[in-house]
PDB file of N, CA and C in Angstrom:
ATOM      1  N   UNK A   1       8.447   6.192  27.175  1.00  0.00           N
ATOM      2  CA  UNK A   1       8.764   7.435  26.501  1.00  0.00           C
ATOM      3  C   UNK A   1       8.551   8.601  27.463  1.00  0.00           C
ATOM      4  N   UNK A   2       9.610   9.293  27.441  1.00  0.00           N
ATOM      5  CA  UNK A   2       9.365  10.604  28.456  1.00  0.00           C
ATOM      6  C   UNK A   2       8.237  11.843  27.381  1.00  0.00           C
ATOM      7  N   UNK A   3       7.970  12.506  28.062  1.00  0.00           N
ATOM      8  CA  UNK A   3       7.062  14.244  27.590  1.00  0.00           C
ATOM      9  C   UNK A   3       7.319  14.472  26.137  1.00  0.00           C
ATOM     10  N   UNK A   4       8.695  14.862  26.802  1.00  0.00           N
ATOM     11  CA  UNK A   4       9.638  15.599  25.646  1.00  0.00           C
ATOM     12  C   UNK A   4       9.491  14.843  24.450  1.00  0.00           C
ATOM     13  N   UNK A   5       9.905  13.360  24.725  1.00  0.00           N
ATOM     14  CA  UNK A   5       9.460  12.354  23.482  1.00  0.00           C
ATOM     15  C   UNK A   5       8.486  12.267  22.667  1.00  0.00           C
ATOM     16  N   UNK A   6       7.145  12.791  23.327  1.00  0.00           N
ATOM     17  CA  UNK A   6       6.258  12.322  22.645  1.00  0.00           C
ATOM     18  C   UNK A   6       5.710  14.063  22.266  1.00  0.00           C
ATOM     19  N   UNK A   7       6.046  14.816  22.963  1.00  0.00           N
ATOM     20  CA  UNK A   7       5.846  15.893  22.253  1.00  0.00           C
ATOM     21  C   UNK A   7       6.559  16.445  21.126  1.00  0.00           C
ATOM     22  N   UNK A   8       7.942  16.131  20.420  1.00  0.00           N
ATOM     23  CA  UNK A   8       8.825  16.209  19.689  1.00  0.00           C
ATOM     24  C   UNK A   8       8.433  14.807  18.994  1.00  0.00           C
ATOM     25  N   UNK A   9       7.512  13.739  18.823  1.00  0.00           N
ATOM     26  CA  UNK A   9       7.355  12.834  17.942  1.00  0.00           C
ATOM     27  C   UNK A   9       5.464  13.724  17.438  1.00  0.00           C
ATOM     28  N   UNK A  10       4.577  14.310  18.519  1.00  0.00           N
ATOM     29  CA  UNK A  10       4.272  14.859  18.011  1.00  0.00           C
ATOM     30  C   UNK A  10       3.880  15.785  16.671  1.00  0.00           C
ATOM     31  N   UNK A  11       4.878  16.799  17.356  1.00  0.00           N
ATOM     32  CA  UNK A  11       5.286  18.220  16.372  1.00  0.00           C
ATOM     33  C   UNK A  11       5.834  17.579  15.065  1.00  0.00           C
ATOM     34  N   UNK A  12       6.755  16.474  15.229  1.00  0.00           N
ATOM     35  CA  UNK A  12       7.247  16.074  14.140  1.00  0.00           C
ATOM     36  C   UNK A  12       6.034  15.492  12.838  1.00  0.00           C
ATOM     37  N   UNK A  13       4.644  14.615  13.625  1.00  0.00           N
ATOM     38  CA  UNK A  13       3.914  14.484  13.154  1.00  0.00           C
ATOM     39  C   UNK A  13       3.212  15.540  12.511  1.00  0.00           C
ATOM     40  N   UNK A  14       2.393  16.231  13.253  1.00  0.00           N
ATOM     41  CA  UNK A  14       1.881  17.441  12.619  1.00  0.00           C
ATOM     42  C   UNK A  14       2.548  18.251  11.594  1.00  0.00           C
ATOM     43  N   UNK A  15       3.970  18.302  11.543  1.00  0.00           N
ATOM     44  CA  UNK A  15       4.661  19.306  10.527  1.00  0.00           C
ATOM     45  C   UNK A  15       4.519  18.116   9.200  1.00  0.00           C
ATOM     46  N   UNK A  16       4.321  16.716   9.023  1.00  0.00           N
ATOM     47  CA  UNK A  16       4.821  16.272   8.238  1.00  0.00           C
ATOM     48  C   UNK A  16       3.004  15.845   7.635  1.00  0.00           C
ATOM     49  N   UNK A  17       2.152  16.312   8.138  1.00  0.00           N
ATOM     50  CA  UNK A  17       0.975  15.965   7.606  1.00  0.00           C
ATOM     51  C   UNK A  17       0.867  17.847   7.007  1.00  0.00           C
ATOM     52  N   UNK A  18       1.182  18.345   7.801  1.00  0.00           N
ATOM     53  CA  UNK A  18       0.838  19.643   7.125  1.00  0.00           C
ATOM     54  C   UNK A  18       1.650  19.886   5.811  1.00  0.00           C
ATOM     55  N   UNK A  19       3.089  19.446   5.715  1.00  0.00           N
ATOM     56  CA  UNK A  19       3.555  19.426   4.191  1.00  0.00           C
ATOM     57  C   UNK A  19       3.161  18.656   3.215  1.00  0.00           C
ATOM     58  N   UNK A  20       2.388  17.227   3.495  1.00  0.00           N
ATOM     59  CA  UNK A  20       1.900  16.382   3.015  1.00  0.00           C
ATOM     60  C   UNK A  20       0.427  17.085   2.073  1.00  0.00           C
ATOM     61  N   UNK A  21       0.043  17.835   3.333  1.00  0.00           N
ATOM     62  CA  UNK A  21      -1.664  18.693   2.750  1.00  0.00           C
ATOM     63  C   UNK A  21      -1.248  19.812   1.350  1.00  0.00           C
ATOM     64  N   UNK A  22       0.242  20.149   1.511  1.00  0.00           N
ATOM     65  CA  UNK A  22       0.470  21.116   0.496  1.00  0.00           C
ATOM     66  C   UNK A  22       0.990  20.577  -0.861  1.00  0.00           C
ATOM     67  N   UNK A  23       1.644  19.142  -0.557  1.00  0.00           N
ATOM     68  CA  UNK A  23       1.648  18.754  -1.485  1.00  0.00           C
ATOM     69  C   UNK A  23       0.873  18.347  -3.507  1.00  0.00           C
ATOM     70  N   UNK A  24       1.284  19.318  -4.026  1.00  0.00           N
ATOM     71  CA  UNK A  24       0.881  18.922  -5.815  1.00  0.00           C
ATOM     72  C   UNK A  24      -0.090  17.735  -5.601  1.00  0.00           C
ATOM     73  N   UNK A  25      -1.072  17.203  -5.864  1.00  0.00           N
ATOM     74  CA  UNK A  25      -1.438  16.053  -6.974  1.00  0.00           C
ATOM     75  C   UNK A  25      -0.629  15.546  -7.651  1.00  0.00           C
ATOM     76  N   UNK A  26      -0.420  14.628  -7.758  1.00  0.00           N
ATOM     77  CA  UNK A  26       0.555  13.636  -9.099  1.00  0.00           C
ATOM     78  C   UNK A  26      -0.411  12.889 -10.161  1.00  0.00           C
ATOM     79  N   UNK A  27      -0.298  13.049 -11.359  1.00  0.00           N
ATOM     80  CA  UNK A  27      -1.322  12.810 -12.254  1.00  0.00           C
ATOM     81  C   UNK A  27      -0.541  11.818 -12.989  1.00  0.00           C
ATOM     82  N   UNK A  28      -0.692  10.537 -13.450  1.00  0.00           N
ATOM     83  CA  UNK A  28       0.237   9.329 -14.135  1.00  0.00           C
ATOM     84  C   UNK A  28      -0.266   9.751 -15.367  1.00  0.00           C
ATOM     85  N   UNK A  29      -0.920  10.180 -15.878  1.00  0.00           N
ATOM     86  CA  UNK A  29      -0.871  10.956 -17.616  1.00  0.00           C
ATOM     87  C   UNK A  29       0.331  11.582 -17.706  1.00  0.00           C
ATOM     88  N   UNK A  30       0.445  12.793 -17.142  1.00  0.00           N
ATOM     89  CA  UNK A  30       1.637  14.068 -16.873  1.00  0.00           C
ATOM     90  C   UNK A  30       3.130  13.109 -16.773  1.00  0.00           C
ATOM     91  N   UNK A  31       2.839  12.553 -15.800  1.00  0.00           N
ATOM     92  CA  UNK A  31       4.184  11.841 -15.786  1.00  0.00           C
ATOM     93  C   UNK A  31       4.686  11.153 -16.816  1.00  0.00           C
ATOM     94  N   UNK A  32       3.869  10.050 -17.026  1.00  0.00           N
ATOM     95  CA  UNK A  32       4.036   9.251 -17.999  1.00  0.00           C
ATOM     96  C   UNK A  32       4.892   9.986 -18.808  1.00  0.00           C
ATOM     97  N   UNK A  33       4.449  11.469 -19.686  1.00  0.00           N
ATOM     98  CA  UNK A  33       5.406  12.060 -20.286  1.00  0.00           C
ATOM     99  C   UNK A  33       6.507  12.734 -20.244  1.00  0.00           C
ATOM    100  N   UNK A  34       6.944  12.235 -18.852  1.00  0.00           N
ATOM    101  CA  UNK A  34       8.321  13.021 -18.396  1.00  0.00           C
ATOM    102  C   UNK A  34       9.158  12.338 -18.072  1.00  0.00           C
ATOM    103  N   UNK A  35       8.928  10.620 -18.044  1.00  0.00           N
ATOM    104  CA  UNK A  35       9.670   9.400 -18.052  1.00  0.00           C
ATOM    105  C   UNK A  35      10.529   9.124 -18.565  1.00  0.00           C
ATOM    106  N   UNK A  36      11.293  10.366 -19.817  1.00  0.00           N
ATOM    107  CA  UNK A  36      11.914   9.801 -20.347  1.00  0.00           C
ATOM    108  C   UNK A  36      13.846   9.933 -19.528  1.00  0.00           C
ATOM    109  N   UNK A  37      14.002  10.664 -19.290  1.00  0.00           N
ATOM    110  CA  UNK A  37      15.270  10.845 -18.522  1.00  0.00           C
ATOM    111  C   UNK A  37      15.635   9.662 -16.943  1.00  0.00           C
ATOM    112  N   UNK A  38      14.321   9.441 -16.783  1.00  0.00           N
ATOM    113  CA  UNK A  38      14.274   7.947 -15.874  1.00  0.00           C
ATOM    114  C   UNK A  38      14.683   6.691 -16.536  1.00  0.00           C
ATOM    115  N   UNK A  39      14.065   6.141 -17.642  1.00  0.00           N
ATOM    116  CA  UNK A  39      13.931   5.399 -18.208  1.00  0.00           C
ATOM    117  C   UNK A  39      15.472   4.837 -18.824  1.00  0.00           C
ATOM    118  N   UNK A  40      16.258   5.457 -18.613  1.00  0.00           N
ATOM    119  CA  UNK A  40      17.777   4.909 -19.274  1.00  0.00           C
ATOM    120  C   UNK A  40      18.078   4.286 -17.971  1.00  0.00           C
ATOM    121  N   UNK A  41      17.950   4.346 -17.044  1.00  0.00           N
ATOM    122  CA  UNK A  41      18.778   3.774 -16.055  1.00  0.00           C
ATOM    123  C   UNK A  41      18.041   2.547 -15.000  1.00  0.00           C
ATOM    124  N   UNK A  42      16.552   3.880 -14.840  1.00  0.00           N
ATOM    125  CA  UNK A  42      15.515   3.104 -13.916  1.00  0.00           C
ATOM    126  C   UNK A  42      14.608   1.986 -14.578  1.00  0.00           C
ATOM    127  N   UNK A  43      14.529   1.788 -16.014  1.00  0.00           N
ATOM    128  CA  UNK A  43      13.695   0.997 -16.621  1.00  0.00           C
ATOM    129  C   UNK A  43      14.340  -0.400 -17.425  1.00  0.00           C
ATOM    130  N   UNK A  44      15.570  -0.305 -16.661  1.00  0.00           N
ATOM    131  CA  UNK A  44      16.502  -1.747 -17.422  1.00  0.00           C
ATOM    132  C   UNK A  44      16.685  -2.589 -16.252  1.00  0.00           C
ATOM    133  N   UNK A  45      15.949  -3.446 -15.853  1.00  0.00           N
ATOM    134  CA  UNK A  45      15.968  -5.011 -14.846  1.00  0.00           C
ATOM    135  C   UNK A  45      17.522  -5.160 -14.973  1.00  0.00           C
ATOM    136  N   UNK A  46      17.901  -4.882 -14.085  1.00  0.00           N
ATOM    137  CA  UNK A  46      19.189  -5.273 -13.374  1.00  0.00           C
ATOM    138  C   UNK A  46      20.136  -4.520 -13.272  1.00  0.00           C
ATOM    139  N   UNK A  47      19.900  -3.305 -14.171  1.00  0.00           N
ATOM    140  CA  UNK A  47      21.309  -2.441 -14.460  1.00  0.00           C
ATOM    141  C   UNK A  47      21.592  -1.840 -13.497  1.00  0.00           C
ATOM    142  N   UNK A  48      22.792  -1.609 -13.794  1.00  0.00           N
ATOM    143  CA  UNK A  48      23.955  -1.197 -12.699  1.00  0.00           C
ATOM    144  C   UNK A  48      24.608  -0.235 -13.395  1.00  0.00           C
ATOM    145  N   UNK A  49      25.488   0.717 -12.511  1.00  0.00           N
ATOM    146  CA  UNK A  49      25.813   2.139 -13.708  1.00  0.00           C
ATOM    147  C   UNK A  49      27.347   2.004 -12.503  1.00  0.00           C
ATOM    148  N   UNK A  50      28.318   2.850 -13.199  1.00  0.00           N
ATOM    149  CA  UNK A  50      29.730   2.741 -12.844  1.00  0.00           C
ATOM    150  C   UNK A  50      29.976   4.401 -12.450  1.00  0.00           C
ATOM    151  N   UNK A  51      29.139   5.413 -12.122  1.00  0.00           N
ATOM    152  CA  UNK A  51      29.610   6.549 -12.278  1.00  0.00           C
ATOM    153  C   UNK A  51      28.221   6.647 -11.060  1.00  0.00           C
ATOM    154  N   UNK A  52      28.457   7.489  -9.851  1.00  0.00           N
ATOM    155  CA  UNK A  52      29.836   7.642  -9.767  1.00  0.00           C
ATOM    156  C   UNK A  52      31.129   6.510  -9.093  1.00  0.00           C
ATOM    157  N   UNK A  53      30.043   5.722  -8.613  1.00  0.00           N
ATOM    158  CA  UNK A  53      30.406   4.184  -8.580  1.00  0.00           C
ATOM    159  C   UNK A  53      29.819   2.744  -9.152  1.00  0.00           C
ATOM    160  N   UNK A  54      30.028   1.417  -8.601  1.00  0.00           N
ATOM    161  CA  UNK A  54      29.228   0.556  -9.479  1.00  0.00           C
ATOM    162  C   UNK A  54      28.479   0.376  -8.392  1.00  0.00           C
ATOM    163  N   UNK A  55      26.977   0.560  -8.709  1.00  0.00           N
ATOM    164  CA  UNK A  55      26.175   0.285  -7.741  1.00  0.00           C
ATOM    165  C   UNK A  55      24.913  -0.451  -8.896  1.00  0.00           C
ATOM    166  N   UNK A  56      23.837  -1.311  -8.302  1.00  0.00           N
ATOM    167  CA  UNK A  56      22.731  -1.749  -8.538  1.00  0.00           C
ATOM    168  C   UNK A  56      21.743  -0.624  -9.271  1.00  0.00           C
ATOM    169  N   UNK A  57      21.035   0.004  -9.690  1.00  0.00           N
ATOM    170  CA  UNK A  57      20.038   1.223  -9.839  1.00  0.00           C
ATOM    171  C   UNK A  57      19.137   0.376  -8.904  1.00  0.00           C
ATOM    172  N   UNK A  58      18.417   1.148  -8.000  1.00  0.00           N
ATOM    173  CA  UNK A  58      17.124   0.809  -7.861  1.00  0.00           C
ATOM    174  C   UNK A  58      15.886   0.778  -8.892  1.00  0.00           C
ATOM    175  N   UNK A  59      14.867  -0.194  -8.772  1.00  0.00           N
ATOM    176  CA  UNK A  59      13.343  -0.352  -8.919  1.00  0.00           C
ATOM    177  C   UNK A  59      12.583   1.636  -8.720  1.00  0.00           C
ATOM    178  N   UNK A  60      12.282   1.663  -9.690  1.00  0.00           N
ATOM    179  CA  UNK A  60      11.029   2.610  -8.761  1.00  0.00           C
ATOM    180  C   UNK A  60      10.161   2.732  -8.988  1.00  0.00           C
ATOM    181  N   UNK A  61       9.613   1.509 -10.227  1.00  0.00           N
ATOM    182  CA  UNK A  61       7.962   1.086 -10.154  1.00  0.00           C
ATOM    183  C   UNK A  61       7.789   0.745  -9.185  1.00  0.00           C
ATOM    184  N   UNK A  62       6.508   1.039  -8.704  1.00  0.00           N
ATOM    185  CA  UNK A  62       5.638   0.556  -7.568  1.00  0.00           C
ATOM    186  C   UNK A  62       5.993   1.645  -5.799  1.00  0.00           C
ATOM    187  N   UNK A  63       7.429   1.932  -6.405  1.00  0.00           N
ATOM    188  CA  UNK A  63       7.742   3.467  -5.353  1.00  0.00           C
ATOM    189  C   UNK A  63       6.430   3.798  -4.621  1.00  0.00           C
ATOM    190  N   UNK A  64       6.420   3.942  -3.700  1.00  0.00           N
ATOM    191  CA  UNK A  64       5.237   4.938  -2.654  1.00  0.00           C
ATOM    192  C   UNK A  64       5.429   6.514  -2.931  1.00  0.00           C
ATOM    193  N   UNK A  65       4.489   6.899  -3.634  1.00  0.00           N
ATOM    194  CA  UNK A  65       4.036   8.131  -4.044  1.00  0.00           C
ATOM    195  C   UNK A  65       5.193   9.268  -3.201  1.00  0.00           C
ATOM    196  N   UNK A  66       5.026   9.014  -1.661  1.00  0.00           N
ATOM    197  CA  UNK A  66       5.589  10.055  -0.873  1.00  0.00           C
ATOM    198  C   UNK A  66       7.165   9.714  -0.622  1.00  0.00           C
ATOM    199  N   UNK A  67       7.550   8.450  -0.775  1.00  0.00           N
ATOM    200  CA  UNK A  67       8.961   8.265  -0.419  1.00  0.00           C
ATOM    201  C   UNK A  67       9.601   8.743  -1.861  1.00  0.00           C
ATOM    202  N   UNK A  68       8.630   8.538  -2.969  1.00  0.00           N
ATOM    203  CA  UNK A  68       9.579   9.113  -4.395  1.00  0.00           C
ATOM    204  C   UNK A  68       9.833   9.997  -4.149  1.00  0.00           C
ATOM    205  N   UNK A  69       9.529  11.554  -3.769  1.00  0.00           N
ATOM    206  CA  UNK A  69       8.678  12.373  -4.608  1.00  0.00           C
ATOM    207  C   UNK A  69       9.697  13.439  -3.345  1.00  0.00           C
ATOM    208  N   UNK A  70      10.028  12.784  -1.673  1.00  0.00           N
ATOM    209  CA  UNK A  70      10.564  12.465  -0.812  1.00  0.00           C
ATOM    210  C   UNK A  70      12.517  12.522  -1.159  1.00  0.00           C
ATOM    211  N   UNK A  71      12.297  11.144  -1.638  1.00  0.00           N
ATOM    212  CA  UNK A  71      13.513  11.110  -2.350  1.00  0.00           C
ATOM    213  C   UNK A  71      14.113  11.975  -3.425  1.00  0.00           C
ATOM    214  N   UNK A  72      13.571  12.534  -4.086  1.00  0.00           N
ATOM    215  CA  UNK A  72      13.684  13.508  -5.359  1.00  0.00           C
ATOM    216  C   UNK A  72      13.843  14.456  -4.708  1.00  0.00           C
ATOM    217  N   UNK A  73      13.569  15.148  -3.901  1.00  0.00           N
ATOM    218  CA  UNK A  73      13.741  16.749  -3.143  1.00  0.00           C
ATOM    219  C   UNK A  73      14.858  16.497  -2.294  1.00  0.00           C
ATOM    220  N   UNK A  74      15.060  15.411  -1.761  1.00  0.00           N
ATOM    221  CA  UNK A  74      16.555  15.240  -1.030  1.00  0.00           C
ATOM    222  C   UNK A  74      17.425  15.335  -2.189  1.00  0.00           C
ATOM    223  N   UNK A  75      16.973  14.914  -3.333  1.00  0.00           N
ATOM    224  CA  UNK A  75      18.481  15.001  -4.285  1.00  0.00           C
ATOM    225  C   UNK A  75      18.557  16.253  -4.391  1.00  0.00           C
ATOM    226  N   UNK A  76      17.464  16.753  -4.510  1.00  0.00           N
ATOM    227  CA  UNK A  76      17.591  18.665  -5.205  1.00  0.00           C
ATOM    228  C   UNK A  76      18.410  18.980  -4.283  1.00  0.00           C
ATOM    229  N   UNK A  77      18.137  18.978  -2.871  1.00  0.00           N
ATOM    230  CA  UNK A  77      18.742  19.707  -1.769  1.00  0.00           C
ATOM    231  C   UNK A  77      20.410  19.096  -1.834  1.00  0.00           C
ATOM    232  N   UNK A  78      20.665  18.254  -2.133  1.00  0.00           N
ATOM    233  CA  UNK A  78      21.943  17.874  -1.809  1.00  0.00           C
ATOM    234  C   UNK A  78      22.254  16.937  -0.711  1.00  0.00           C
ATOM    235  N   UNK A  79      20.845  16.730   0.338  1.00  0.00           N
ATOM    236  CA  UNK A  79      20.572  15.859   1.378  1.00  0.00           C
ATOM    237  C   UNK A  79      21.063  14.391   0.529  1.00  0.00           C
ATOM    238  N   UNK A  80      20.497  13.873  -0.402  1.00  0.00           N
ATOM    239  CA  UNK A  80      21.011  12.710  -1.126  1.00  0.00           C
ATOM    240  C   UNK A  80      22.055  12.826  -1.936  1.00  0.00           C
ATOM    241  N   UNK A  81      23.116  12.067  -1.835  1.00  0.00           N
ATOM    242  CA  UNK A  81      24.689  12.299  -3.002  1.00  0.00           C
ATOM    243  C   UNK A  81      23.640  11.877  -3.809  1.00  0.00           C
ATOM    244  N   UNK A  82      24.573  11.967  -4.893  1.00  0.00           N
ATOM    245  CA  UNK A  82      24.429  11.390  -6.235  1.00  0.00           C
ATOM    246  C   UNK A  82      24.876  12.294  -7.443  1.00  0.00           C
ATOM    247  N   UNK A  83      25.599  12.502  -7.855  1.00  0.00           N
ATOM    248  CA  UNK A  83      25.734  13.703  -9.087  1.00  0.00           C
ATOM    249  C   UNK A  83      24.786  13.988 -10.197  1.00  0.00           C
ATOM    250  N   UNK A  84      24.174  12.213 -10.493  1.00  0.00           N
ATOM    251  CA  UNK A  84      23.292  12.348 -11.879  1.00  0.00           C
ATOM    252  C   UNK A  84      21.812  12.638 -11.336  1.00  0.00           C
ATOM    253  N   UNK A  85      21.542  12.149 -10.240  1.00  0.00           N
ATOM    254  CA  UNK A  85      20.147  12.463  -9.664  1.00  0.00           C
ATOM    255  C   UNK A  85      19.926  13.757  -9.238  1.00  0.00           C
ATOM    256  N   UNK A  86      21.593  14.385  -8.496  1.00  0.00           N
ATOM    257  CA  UNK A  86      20.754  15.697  -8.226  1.00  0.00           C
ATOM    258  C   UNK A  86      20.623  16.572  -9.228  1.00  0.00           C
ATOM    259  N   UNK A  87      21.643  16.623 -11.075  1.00  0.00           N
ATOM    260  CA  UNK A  87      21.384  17.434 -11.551  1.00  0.00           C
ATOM    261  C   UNK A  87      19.635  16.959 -12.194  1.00  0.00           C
ATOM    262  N   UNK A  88      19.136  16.042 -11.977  1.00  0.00           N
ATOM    263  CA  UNK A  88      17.473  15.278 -12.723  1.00  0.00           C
ATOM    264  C   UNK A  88      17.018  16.520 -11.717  1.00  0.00           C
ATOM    265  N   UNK A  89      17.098  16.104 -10.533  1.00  0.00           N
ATOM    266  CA  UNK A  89      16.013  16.159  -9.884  1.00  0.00           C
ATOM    267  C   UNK A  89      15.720  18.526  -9.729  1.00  0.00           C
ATOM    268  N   UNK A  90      17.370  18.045  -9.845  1.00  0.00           N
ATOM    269  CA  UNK A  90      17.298  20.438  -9.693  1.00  0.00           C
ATOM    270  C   UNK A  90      16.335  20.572 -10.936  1.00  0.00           C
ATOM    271  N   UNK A  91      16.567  19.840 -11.937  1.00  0.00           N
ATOM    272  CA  UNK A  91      15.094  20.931 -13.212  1.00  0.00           C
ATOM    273  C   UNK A  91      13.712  20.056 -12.752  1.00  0.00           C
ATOM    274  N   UNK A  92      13.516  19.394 -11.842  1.00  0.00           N
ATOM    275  CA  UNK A  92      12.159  19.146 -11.809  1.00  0.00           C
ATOM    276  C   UNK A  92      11.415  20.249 -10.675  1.00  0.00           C
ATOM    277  N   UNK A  93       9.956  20.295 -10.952  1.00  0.00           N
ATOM    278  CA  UNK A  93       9.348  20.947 -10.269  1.00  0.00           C
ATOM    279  C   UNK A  93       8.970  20.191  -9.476  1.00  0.00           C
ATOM    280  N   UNK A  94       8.072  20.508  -8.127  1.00  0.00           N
ATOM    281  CA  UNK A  94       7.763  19.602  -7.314  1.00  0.00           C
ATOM    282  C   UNK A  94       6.157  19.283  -7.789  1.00  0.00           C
ATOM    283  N   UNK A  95       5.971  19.682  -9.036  1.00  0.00           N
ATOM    284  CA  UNK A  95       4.856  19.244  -9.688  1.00  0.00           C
ATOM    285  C   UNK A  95       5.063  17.862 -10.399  1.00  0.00           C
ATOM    286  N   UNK A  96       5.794  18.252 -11.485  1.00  0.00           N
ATOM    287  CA  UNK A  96       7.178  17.453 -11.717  1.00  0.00           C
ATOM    288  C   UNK A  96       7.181  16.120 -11.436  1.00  0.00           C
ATOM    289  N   UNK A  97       7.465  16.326  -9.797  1.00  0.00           N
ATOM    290  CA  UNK A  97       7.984  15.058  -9.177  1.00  0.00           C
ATOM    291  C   UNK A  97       6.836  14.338  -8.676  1.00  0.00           C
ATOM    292  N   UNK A  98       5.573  15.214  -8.412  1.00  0.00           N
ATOM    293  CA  UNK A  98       4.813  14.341  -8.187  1.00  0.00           C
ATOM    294  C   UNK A  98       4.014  13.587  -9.329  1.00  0.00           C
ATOM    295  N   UNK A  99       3.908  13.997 -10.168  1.00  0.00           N
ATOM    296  CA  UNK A  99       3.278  13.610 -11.293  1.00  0.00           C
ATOM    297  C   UNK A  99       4.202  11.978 -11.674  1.00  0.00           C
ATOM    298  N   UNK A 100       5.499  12.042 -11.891  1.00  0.00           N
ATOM    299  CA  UNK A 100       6.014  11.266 -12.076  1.00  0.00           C
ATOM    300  C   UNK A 100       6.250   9.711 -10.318  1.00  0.00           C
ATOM    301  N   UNK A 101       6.083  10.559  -9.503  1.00  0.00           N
ATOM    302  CA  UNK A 101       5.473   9.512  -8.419  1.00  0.00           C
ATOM    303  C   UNK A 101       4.087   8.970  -8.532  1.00  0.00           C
ATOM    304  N   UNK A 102       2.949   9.682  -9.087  1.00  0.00           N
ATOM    305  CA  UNK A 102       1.984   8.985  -9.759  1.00  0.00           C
ATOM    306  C   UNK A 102       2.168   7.725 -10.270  1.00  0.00           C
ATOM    307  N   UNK A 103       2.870   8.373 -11.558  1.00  0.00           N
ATOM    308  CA  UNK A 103       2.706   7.179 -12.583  1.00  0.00           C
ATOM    309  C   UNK A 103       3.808   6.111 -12.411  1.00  0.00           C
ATOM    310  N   UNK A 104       5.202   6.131 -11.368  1.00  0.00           N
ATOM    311  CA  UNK A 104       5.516   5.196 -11.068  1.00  0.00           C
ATOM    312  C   UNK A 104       4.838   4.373 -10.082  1.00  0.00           C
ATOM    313  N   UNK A 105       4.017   4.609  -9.491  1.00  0.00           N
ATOM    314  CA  UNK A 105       3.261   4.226  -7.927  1.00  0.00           C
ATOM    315  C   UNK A 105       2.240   3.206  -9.182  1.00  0.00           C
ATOM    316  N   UNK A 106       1.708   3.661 -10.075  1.00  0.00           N
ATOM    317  CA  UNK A 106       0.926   2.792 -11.446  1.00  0.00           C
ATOM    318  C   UNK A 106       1.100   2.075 -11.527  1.00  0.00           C
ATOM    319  N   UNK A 107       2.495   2.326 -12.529  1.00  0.00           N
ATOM    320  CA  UNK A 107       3.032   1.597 -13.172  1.00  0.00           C
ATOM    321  C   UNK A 107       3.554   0.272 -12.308  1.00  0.00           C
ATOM    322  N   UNK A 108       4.113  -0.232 -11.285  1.00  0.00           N
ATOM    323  CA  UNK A 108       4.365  -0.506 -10.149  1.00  0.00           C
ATOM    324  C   UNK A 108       3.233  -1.786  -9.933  1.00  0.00           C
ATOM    325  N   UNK A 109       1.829  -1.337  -9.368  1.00  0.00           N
ATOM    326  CA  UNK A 109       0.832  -2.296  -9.971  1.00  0.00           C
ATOM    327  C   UNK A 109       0.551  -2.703 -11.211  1.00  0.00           C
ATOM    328  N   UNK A 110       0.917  -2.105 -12.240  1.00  0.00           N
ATOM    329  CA  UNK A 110       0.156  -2.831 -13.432  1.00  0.00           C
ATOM    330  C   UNK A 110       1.451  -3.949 -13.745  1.00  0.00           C
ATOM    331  N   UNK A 111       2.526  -3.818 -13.216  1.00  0.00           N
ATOM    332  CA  UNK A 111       3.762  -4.675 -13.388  1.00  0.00           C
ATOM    333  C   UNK A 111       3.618  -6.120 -12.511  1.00  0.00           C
ATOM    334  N   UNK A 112       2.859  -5.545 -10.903  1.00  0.00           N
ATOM    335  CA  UNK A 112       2.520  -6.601  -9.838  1.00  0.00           C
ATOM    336  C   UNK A 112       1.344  -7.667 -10.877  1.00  0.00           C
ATOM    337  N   UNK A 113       0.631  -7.063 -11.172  1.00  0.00           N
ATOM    338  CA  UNK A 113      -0.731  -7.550 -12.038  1.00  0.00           C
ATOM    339  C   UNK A 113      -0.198  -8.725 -13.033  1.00  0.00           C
ATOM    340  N   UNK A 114       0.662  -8.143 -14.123  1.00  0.00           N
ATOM    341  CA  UNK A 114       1.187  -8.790 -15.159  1.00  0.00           C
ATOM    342  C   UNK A 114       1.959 -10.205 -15.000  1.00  0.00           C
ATOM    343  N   UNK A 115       2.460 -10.065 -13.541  1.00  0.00           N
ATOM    344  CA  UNK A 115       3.625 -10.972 -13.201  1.00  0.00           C
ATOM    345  C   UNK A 115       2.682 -12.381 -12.401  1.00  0.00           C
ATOM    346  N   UNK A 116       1.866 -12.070 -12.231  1.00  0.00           N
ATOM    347  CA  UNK A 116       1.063 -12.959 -11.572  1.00  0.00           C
ATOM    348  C   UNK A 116       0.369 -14.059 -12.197  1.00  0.00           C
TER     349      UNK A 116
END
């Protein structure tokens, strides 16, 4: 790795622990009650949705707190397509989103637990 490399993998580090430090708390109580607009699509084992194509839905029990929460602010921004996720994700707060990365990050283990 040249300088430049590791000083630009650096900076990249430091900026992404410092947004990390500002990050909300996510509380799986809070969430829990905001599950419900997830739950039509993300909470049916296997489903697949046709709009705006036919694709698989992903899993997002057991999601990693920061890749949800991650993922949800790319939809806001428009960084992630999706039509139905980005209008979810524009009314969430980034309180919101973490709360509900909580309680999927939970929920996630108590599902690993059950299956065993």
């Amino acid at each position: 790795m040249t300088k430049t490399t590791i000083a630009v993998l650096a900076a990249a580090a430091l900026a992404a622990g410092s947004a990390l430090a500002q990050a909300p708390a996510g509380d799986p109580g809070r969430g829990a009650q905001k599950v419900q607009m997830c739950q039509g699509c993300h909470g049916i084992e296997g489903w697949r949705t046709a709009f705006p194509e036919v694709y698989k839905v992903p899993r997002i029990a057991g999601q990693h707190p920061q890749y949800f929460v991650s993922a949800l602010k790319a939809y806001r921004t428009g960084d992630r397509a999706h039509p139905s996720m980005r209008g979810i994700a524009a009314t969430l707060s980034d309180q919101d989103m973490a709360d509900l990365a909580a309680y999927y990050a939970q929920t996630g283990d108590t599902m690993r637990k059950a299956s065993k």
